[in-house]
Protein backbone atom coordinates (compact mmCIF):
# COMPACT_ATOMS: atom_id res chain seq x y z
CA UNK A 1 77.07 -155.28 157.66
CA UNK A 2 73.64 -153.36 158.12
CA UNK A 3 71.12 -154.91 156.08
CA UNK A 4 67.91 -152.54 156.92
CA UNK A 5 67.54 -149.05 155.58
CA UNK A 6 64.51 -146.81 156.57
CA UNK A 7 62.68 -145.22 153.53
CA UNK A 8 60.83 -142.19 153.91
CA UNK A 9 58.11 -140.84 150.98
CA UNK A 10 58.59 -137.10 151.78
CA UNK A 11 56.32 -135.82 148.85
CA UNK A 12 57.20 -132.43 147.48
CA UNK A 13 59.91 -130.65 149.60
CA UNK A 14 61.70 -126.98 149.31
CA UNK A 15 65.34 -127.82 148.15
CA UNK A 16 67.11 -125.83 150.98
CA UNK A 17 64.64 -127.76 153.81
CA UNK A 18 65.71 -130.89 152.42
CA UNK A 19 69.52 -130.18 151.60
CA UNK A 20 69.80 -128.83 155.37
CA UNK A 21 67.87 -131.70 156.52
CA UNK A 22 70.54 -134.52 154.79
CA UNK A 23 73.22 -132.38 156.62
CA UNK A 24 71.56 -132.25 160.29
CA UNK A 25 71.58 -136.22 160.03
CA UNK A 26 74.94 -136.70 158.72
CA UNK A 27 76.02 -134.62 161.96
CA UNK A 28 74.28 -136.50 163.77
CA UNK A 29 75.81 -139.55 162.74
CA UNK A 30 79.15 -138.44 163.64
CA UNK A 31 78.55 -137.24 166.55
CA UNK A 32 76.35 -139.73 167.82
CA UNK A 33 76.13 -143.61 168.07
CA UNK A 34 77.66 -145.64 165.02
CA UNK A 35 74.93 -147.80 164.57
CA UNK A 36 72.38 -145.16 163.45
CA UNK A 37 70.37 -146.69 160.57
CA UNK A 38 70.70 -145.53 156.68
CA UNK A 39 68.35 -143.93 155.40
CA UNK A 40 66.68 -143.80 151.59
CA UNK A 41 64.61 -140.15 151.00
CA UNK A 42 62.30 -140.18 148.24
CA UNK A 43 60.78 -136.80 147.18
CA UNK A 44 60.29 -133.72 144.75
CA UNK A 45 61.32 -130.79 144.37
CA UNK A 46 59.39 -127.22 143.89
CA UNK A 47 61.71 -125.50 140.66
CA UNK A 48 65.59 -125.03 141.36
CA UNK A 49 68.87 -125.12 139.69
CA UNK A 50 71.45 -126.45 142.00
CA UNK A 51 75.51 -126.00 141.15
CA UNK A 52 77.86 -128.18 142.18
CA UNK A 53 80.68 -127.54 144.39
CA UNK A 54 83.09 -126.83 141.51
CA UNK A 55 80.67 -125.76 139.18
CA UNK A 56 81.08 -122.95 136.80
CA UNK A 57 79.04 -120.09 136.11
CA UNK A 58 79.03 -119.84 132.57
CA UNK A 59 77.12 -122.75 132.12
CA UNK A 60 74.36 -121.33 133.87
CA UNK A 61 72.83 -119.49 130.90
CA UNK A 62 69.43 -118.10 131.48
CA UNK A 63 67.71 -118.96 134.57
CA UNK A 64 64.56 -116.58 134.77
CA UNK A 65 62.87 -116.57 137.71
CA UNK A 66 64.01 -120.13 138.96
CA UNK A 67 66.30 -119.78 141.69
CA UNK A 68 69.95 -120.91 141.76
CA UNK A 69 71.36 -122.30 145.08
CA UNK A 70 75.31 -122.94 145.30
CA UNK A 71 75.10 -126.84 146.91
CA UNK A 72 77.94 -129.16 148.24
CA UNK A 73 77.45 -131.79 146.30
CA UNK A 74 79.65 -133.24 143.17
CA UNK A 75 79.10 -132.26 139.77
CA UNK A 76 77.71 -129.14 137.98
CA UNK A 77 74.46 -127.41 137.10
CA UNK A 78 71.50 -129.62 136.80
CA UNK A 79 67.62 -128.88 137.37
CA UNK A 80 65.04 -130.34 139.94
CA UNK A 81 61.45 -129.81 139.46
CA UNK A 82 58.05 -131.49 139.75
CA UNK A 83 57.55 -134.59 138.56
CA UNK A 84 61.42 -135.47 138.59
CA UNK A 85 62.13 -138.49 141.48
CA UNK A 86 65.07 -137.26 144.17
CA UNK A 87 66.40 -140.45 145.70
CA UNK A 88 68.91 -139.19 148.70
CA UNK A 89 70.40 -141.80 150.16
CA UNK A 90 72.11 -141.10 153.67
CA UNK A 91 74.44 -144.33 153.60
CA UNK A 92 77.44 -145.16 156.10
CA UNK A 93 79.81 -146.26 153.26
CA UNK A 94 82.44 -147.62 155.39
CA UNK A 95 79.72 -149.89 157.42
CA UNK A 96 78.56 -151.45 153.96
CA UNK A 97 82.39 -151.76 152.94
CA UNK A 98 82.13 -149.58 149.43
CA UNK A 99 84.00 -146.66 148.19
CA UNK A 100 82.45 -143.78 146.08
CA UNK A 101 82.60 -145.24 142.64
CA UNK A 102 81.15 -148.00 143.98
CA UNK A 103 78.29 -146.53 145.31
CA UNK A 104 77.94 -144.47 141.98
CA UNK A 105 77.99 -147.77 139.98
CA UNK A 106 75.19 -149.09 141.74
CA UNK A 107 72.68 -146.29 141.96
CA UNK A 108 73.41 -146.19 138.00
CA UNK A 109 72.92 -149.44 137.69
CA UNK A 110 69.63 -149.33 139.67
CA UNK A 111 68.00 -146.98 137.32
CA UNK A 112 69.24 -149.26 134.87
CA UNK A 113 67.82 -152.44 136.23
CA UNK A 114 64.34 -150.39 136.33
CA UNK A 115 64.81 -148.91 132.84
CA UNK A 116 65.05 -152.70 131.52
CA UNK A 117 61.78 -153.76 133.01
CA UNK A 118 59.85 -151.32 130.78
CA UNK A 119 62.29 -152.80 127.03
CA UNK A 120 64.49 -149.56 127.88
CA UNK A 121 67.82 -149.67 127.40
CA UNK A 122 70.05 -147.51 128.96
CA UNK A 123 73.66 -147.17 129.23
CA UNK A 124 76.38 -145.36 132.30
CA UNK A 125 79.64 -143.07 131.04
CA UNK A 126 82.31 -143.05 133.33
CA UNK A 127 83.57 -139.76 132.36
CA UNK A 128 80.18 -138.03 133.08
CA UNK A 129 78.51 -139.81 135.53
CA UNK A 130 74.63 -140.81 135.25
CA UNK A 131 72.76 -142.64 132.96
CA UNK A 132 71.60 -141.88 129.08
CA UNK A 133 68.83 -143.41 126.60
CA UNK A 134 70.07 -142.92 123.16
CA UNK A 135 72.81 -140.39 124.25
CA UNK A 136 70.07 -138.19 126.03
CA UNK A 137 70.46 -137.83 129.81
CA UNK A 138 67.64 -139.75 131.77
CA UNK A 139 69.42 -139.45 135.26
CA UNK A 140 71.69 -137.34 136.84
CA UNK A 141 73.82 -137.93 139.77
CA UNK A 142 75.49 -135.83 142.57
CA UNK A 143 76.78 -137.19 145.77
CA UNK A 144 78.68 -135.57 149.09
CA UNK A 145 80.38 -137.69 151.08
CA UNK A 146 81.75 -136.54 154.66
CA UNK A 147 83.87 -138.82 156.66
CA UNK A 148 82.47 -142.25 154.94
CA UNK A 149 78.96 -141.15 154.87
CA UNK A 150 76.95 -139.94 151.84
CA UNK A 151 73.86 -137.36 151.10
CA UNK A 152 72.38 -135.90 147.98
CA UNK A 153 71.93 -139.04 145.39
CA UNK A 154 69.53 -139.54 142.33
CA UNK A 155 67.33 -136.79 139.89
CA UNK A 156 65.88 -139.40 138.06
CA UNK A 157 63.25 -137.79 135.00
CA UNK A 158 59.66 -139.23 135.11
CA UNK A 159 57.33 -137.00 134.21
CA UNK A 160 58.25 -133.30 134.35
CA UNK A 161 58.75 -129.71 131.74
CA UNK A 162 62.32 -130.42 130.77
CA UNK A 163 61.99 -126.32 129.61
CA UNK A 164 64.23 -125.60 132.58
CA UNK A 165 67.09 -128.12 131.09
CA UNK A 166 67.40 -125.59 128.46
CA UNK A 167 68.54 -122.37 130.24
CA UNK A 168 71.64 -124.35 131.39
CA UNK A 169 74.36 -126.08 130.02
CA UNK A 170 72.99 -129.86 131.95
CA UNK A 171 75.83 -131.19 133.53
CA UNK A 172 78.11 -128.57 132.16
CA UNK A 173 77.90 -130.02 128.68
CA UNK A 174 76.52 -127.87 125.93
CA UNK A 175 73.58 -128.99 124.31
CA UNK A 176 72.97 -132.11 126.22
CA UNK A 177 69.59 -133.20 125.68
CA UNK A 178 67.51 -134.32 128.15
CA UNK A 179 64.43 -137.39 128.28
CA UNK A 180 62.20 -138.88 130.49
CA UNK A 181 61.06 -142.31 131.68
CA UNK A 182 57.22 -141.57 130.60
CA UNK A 183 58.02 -140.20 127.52
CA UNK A 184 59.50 -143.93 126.70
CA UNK A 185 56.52 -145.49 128.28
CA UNK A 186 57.67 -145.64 131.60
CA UNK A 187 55.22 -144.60 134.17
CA UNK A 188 54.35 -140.98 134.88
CA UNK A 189 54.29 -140.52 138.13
CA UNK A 190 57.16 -140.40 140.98
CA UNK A 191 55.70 -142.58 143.51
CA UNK A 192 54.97 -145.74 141.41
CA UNK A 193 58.79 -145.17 140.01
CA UNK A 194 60.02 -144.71 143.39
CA UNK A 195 59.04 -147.82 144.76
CA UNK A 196 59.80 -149.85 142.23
CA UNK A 197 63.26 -148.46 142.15
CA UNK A 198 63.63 -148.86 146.03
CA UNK A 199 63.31 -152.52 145.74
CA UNK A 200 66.28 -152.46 142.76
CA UNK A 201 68.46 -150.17 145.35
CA UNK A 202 67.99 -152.52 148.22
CA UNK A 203 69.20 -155.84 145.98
CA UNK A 204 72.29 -153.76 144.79
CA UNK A 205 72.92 -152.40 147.87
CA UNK A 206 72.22 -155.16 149.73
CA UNK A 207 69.61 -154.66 152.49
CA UNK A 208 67.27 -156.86 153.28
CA UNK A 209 64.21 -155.23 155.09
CA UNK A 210 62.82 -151.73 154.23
CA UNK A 211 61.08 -149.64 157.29
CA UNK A 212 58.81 -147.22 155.32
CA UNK A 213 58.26 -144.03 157.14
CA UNK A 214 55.80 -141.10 156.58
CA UNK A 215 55.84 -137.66 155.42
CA UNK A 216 58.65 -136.36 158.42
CA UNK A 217 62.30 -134.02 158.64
CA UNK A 218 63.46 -133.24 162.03
């Protein structure tokens, strides 16, 4: 079993860059040698709505001038901005020996683990994956998986205008409120969050060594 992962800190990144960027190294992967090392991205996003591969267009209520881009991962409408952590994790699921719940489980758990270090407790749901503060939505989580490999990953809230969160029905549940991990006394800024919650992902994961890579998509 593969026990390093390369992390890249990508900064602020265009959604469609990124989400074509995820699916050029998945390709890859298949098509190329079977020992190709996972990968952890860790980034923002400029404003989007993204809709899942099933997801509905009613619950898409009043975007403005944010832009809505049709996506293939799981899931439904949700809402990536500034100041909101993306943690993509490009993982060869059959070479660490878990199946997709599994891998859910543990990136839940993850922002769990790092929720708990600041007296935060937080809680999964089964039926509507991600995880939830008081019954408001903290994390969301959308995953693709092609042929044993996965893209897409966490939208974890740090510090960010949760406005957006309004003009759609989050998740595809009405009314779903929406917090962040500053607003709980958490810290406020993506890259101190994403580092601490690389270290978490790595233990329940299990990898061992971290290569940290800069600012780079082929």
């Amino acid at each position: 079993m593969s026990q390093t992962i390369i992390v890249r800190c990508l900064g602020r990144k265009n959604y469609a860059t990124c989400w074509e960027a995820m699916k050029n190294f998945t390709n890859k992967r298949h098509s190329g040698p079977d020992n190709i090392v996972d990968e952890i991205w860790l980034l923002e996003h400029d404003p989007v709505f993204t809709q899942g591969q099933n997801g509905k267009a009613e619950h898409v209520l009043n975007p403005g001038n944010i832009p809505v881009i049709q996506t293939d991962r799981g899931g439904q409408i949700t809402y990536h901005g500034p100041g909101q952590l993306m943690v993509y994790v490009l993982i060869d699921l059959k070479r660490k020996h878990l199946n997709v719940r599994d891998l859910v489980t543990k990136l839940e758990n993850t922002v769990i683990d790092i929720l708990a270090d600041y007296g935060i407790n937080a809680a999964a749901k089964r039926e509507a994956p991600g995880v939830y503060v008081d019954e408001k939505k903290i994390c969301s989580i959308g995953l693709r998986i092609r042929r044993g490999c996965s893209y897409h990953g966490i939208a974890f809230n740090i510090a960010m205008d949760l406005e957006p969160f309004t003009r759609i029905n989050p998740c595809g549940y009405k009314a779903l409120q929406m917090t962040q991990f500053s607003a709980l006394g958490g810290p406020d800024n993506t890259q101190e969050a994403g580092l601490k919650l690389v270290n978490y992902l790595m233990k329940n994961l299990v990898y061992t060594h971290a290569t940290f890579l800069p600012d780079h998509l082929e």
